[in-house]
Protein backbone atom coordinates (compact mmCIF):
# COMPACT_ATOMS: atom_id res chain seq x y z
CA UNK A 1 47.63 51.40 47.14
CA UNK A 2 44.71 53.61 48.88
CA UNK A 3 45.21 57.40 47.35
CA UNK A 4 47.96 59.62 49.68
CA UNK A 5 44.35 61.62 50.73
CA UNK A 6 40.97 60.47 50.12
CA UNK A 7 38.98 63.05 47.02
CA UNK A 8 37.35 65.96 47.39
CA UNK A 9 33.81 65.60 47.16
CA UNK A 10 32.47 69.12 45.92
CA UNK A 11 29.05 70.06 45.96
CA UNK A 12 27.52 72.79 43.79
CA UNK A 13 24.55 74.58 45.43
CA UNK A 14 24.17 78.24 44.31
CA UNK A 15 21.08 78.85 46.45
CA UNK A 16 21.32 76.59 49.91
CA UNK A 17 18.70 74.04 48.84
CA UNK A 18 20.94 70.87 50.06
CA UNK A 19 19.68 70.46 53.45
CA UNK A 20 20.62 66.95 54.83
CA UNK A 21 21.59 63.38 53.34
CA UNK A 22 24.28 62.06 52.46
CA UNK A 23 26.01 64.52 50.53
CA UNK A 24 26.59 66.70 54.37
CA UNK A 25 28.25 62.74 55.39
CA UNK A 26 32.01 63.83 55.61
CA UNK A 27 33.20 60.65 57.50
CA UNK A 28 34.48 59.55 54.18
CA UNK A 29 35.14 61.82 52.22
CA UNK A 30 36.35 65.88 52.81
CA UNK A 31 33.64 67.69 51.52
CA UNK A 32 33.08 71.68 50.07
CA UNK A 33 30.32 73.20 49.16
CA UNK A 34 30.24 75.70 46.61
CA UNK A 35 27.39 78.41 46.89
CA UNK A 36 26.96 82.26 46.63
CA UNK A 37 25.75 85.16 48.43
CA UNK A 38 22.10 83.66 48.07
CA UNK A 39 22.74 80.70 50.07
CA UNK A 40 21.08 81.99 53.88
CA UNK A 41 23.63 82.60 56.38
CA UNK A 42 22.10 79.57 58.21
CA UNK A 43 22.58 76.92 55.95
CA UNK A 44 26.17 77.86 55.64
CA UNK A 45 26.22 77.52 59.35
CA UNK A 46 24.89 73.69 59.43
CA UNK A 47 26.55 73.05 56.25
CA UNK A 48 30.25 73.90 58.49
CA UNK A 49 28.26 71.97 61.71
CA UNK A 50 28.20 68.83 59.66
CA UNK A 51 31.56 69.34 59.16
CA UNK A 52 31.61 70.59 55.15
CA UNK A 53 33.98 73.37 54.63
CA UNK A 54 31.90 76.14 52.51
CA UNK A 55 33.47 78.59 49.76
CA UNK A 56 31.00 81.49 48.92
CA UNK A 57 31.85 82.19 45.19
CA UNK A 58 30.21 84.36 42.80
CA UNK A 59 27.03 83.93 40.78
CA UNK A 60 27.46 82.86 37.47
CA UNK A 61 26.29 85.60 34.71
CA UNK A 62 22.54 86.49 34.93
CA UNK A 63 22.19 84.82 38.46
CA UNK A 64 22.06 81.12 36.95
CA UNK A 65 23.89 79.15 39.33
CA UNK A 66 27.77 79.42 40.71
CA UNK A 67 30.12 80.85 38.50
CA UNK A 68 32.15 77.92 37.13
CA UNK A 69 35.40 79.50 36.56
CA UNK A 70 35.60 81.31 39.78
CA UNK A 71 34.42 77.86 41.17
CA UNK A 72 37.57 75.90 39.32
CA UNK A 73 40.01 78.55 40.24
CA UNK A 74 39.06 77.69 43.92
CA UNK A 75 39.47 74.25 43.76
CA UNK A 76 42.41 74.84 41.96
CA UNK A 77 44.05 76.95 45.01
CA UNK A 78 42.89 73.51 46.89
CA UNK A 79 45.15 71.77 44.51
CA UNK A 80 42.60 69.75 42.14
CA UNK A 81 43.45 69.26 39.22
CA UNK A 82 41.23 66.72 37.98
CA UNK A 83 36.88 66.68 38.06
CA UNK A 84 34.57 64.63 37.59
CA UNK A 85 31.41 65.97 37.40
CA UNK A 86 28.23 64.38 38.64
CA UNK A 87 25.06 66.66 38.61
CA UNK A 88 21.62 67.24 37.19
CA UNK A 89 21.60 68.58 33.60
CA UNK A 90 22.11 71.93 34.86
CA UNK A 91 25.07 71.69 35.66
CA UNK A 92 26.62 69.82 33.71
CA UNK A 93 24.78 71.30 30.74
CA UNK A 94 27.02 74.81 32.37
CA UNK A 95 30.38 72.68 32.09
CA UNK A 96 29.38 71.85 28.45
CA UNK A 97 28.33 74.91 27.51
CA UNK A 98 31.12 76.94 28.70
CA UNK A 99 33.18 74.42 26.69
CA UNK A 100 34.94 72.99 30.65
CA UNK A 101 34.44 69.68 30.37
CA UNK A 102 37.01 67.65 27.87
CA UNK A 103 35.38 64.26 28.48
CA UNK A 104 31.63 62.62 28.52
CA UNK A 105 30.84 59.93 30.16
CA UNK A 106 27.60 58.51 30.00
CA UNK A 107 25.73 55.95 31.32
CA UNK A 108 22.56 54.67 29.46
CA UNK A 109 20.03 52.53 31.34
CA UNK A 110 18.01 49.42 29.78
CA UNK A 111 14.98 51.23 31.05
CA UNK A 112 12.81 54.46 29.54
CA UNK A 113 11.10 56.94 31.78
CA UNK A 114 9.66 59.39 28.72
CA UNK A 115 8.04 62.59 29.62
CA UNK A 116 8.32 62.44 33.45
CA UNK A 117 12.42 62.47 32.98
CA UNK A 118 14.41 65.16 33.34
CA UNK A 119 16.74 66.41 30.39
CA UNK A 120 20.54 65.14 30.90
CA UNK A 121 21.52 68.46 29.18
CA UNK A 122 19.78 71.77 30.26
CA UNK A 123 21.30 74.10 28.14
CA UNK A 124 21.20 75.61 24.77
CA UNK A 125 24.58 74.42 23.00
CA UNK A 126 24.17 74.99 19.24
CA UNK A 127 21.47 76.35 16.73
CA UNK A 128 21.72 73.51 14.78
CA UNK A 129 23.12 69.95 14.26
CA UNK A 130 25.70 71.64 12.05
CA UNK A 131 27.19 73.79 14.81
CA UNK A 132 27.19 71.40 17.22
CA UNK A 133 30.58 69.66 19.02
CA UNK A 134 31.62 66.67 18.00
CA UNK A 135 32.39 63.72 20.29
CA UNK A 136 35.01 61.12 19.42
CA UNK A 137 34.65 57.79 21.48
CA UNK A 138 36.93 56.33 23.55
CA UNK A 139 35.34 53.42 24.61
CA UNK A 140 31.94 51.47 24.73
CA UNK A 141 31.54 48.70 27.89
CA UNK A 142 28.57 46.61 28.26
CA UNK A 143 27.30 46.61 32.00
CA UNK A 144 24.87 43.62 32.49
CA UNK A 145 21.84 45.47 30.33
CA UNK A 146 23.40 48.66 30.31
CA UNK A 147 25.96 50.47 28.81
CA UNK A 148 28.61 53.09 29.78
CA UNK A 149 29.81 54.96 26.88
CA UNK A 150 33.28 57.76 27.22
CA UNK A 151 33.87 60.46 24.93
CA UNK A 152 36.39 62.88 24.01
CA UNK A 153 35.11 66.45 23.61
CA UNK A 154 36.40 67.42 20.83
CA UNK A 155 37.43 70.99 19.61
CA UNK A 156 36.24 72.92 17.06
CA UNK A 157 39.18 72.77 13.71
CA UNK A 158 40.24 76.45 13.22
């Protein structure tokens, strides 16, 4: 059976960049965009002309982005209760690093792109090897020539 409503695409966009394509396409999917007080008053007005409802949230500490808790306990009044997260490394580099995220899943390609790739992760989470969070897998699947591996972020043992 076809879900009771279709998901809630949310889109993260602290400063307004997001000007047209098909993340603004809300014929299939409802679609909110999370910004802050940066965003210019008229991109919040064509992001609500193509249809996109808009929530103006606060800035995460030090001006990095939207603040991810005030973010969740919006979508939360909307009655989500499950993310997935697709971004850049930013962002999901601020799930992981305010410890949000309790799964990984990660696609690796049969292809390299070296220096002219951006990191997955852009974020400091640990000094060292020795303070960093453990992943337990869940699963491994073989996709053609790639792979798509799941993890379970684990906590730290008290």
């Amino acid at each position: 059976l076809p879900p009771a409503r279709p998901p809630l695409r949310v889109v993260v966009d602290a400063s307004g960049r997001l000007e047209r394509g098909p993340l603004l396409d809300t014929r299939h999917a409802p679609t909110l965009i999370c910004t802050t007080a940066v965003a210019p008053p008229a991109r919040l007005a064509s992001w609500r002309d193509s249809g996109a409802e808009v929530a103006v949230l606060p800035a995460a500490a030090g001006g990095g982005g939207v603040d991810l808790d005030a973010m969740l306990v919006e979508l939360g009044r909307r009655g989500v209760v499950q993310l997935m997260v697709e971004g850049g490394g930013t962002l999901i580099g601020s799930f992981l690093a305010a410890r949000r995220a309790n799964e990984l899943q990660l696609y690796l390609g049969a292809c390299a792109l070296g220096a002219s790739s951006d990191r997955w992760i852009k974020a400091s989470l640990a000094e060292s090897i020795g303070q960093a969070r453990r992943f337990r897998l869940l699963s491994a699947e073989v996709l053609g020539d790639d792979v798509c591996v799941r993890y379970a972020l684990q906590e730290e043992e008290g």
